[in-house]
N, C-alpha and C. Protein backbone atom coordinates (compact mmCIF):
# COMPACT_ATOMS: atom_id res chain seq x y z
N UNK A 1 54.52 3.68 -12.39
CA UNK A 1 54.84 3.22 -11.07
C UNK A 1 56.15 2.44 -11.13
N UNK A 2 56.55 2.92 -10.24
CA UNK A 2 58.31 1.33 -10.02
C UNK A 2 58.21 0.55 -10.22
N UNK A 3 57.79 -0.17 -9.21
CA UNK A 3 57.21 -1.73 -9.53
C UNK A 3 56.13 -2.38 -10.40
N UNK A 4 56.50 -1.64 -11.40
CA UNK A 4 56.15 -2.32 -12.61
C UNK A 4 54.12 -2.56 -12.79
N UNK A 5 53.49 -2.09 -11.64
CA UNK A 5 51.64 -2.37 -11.84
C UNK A 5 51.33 -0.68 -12.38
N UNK A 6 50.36 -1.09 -12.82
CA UNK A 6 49.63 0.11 -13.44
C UNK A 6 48.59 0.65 -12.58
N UNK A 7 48.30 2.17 -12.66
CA UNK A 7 47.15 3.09 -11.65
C UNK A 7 46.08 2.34 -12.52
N UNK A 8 45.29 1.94 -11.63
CA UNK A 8 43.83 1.31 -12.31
C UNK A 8 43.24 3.03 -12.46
N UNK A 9 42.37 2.32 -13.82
CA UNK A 9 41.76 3.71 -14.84
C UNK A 9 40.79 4.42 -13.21
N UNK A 10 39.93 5.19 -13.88
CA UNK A 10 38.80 5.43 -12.96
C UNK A 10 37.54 4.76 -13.36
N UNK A 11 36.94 3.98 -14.18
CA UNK A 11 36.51 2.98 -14.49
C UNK A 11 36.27 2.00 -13.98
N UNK A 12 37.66 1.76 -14.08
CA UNK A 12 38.64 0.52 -12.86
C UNK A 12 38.28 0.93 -11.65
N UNK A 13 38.56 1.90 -10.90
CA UNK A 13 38.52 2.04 -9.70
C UNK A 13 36.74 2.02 -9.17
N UNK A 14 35.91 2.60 -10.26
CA UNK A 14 34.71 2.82 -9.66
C UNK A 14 33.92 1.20 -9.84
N UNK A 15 34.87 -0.10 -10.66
CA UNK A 15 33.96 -1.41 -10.48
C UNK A 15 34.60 -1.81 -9.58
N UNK A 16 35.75 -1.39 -8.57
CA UNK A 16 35.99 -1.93 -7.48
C UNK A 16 35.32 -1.58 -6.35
N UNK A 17 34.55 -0.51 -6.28
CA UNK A 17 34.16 0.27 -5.23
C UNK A 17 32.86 0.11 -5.49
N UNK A 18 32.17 -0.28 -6.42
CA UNK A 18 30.84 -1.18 -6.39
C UNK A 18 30.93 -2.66 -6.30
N UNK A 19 32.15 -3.12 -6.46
CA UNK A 19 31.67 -4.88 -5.90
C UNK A 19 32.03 -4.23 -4.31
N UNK A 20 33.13 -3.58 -3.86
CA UNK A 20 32.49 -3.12 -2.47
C UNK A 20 31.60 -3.03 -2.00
N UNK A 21 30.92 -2.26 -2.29
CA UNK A 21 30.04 -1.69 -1.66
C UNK A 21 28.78 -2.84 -1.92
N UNK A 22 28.34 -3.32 -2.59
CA UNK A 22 27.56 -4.87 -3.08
C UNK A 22 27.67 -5.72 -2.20
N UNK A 23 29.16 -6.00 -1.87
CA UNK A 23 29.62 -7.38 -0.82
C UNK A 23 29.10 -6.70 0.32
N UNK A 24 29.31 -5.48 0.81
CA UNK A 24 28.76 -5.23 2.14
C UNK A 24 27.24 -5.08 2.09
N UNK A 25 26.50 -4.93 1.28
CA UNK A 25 25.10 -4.98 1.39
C UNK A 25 24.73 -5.87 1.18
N UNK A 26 25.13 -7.01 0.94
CA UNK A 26 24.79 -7.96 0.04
C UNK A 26 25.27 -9.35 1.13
N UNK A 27 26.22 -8.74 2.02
CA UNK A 27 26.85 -9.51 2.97
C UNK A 27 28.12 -10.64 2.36
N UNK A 28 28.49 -10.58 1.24
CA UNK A 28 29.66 -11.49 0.55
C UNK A 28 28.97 -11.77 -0.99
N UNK A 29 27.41 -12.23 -1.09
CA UNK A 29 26.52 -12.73 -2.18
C UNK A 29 27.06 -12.37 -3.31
N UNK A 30 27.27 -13.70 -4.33
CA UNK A 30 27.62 -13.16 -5.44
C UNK A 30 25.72 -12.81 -6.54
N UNK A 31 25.77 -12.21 -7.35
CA UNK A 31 24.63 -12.06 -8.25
C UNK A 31 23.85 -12.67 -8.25
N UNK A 32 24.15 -14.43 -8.40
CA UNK A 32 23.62 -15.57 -8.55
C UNK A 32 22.94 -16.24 -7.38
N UNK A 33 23.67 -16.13 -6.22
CA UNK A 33 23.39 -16.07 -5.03
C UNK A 33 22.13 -15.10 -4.28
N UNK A 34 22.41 -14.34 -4.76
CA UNK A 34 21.02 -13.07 -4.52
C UNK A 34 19.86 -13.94 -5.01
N UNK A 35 20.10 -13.99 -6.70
CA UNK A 35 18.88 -14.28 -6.79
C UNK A 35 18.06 -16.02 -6.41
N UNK A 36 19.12 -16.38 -5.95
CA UNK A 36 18.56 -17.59 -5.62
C UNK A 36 17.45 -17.38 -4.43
N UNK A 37 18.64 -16.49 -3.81
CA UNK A 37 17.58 -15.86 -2.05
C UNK A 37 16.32 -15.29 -2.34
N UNK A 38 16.59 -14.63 -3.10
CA UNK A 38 15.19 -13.55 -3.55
C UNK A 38 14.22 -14.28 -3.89
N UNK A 39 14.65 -15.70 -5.09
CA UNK A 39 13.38 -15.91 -6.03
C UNK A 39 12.88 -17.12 -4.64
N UNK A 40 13.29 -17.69 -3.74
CA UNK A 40 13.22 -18.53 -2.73
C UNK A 40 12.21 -17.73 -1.71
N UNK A 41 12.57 -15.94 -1.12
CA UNK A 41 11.58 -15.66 -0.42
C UNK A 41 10.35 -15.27 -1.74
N UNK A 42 10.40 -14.86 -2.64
CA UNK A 42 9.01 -14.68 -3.20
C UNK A 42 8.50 -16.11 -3.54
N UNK A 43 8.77 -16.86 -3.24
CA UNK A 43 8.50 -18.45 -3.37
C UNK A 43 7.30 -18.41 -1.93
N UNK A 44 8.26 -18.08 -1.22
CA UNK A 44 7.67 -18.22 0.30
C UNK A 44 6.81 -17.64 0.69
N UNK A 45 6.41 -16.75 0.16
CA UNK A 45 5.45 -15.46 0.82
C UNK A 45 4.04 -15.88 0.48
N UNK A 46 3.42 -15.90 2.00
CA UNK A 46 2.10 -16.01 2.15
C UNK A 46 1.19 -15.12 0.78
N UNK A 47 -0.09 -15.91 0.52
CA UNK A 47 -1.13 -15.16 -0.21
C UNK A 47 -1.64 -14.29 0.45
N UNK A 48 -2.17 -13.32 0.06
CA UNK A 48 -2.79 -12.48 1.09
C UNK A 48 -4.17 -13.45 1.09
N UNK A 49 -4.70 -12.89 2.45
CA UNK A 49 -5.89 -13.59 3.22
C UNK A 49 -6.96 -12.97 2.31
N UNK A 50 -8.29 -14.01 2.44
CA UNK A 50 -9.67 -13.79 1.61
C UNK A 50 -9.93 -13.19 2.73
N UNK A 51 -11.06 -12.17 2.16
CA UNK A 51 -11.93 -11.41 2.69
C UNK A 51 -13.64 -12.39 2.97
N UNK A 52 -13.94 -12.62 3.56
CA UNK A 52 -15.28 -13.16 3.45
C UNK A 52 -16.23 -12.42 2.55
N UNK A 53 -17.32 -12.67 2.02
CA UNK A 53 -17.80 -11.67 1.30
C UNK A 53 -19.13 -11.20 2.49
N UNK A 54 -19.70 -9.86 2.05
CA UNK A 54 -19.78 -8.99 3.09
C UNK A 54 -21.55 -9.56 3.61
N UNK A 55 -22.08 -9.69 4.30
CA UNK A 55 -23.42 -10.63 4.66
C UNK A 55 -24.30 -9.23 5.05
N UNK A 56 -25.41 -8.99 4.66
CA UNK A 56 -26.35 -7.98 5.07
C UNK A 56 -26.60 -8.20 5.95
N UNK A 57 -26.85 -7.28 6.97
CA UNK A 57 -26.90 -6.69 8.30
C UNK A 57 -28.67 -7.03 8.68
N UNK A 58 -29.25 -7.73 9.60
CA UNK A 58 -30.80 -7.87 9.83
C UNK A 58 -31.56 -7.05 10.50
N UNK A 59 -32.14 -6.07 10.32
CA UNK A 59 -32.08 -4.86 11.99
C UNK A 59 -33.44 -5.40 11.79
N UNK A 60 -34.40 -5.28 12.87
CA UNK A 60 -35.60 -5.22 13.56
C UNK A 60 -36.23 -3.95 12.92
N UNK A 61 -37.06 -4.60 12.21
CA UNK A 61 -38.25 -3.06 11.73
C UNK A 61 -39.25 -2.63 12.45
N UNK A 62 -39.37 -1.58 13.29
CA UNK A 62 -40.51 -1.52 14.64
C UNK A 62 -42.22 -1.54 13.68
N UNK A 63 -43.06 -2.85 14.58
CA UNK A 63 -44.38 -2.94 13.74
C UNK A 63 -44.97 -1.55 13.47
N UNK A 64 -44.54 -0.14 14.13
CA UNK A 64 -45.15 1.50 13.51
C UNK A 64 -44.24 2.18 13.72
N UNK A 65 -44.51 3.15 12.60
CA UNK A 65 -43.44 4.15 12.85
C UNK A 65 -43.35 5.46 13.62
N UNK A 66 -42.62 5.23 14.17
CA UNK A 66 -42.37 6.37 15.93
C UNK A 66 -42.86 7.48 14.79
N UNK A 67 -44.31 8.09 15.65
CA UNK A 67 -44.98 9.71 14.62
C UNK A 67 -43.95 11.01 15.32
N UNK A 68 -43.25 10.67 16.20
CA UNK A 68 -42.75 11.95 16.43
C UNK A 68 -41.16 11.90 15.61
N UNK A 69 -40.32 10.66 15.20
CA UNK A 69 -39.41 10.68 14.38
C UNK A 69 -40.10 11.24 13.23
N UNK A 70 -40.81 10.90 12.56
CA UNK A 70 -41.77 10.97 11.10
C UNK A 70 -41.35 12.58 10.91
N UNK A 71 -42.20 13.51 12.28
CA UNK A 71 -42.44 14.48 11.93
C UNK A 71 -41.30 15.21 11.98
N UNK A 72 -40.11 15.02 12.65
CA UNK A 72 -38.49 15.74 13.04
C UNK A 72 -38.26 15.49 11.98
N UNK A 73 -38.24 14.27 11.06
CA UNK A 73 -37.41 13.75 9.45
C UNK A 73 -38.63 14.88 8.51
N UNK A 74 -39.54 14.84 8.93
CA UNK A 74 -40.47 15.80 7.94
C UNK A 74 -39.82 17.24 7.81
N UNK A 75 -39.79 17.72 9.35
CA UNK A 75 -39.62 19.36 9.00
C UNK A 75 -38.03 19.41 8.35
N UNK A 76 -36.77 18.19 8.92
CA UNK A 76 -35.63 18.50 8.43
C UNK A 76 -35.75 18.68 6.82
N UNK A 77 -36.39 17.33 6.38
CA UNK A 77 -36.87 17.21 4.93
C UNK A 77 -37.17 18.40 4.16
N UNK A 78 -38.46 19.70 4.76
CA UNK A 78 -38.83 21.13 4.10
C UNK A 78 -37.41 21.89 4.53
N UNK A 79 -36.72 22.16 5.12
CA UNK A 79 -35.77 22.88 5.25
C UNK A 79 -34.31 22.72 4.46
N UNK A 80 -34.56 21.35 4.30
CA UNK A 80 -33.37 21.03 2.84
C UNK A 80 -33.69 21.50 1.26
N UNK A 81 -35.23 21.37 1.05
CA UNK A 81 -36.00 22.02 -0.11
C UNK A 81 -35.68 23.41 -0.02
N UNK A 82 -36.07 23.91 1.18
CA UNK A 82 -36.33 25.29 1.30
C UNK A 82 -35.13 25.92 0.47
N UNK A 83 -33.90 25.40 1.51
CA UNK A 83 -32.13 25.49 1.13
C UNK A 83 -32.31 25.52 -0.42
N UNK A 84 -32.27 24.14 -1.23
CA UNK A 84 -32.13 23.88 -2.70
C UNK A 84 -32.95 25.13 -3.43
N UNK A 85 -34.02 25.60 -2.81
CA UNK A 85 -35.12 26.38 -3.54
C UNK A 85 -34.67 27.54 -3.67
N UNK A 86 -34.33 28.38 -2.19
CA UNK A 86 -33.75 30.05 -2.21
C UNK A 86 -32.24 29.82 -1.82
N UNK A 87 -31.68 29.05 -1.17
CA UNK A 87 -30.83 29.16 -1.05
C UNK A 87 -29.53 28.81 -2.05
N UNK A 88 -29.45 28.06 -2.71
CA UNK A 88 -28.69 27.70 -3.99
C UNK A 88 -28.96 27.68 -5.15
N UNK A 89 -30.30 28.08 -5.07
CA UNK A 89 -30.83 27.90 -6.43
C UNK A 89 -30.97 29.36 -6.88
């Protein structure tokens, strides 16, 4: 060159075009600066919330048992055998 400066290598050119591109994502932040921000929000960040632990449910057991449910759960009951017996087996 004329005036006497040198073509920066490509080396050169590609650590200029990453502190570019850094300062604009980064908004100006140098390295040190980042991590101050960073280790400050993981400082900050809520625990996640407890779960209560889970309480069994109380249902009402009727004093007899409905005979016409009995017998609908009965025949479904032989027809699932039946299935396991000729049908898959």
């Amino acid at each position: 060159m004329p005036d006497g400066t040198r073509d920066p290598s490509a080396a050169e050119q590609r650590r200029q075009w990453q502190a570019r591109m850094n300062a604009q994502h980064t908004g100006g932040m140098d390295a040190a600066q980042l991590r101050q921000v960073r280790q400050a929000a993981a400082y900050r960040q809520p625990a996640p919330p407890q779960q209560p632990a889970a309480q069994p449910v109380q249902t009402a057991r009727p004093a007899r048992p409905d005979a016409a449910a009995v017998r609908a759960g009965a025949a479904n009951l032989e027809r699932h055998i039946d299935n396991l017996k000729n049908g898959f087996g």
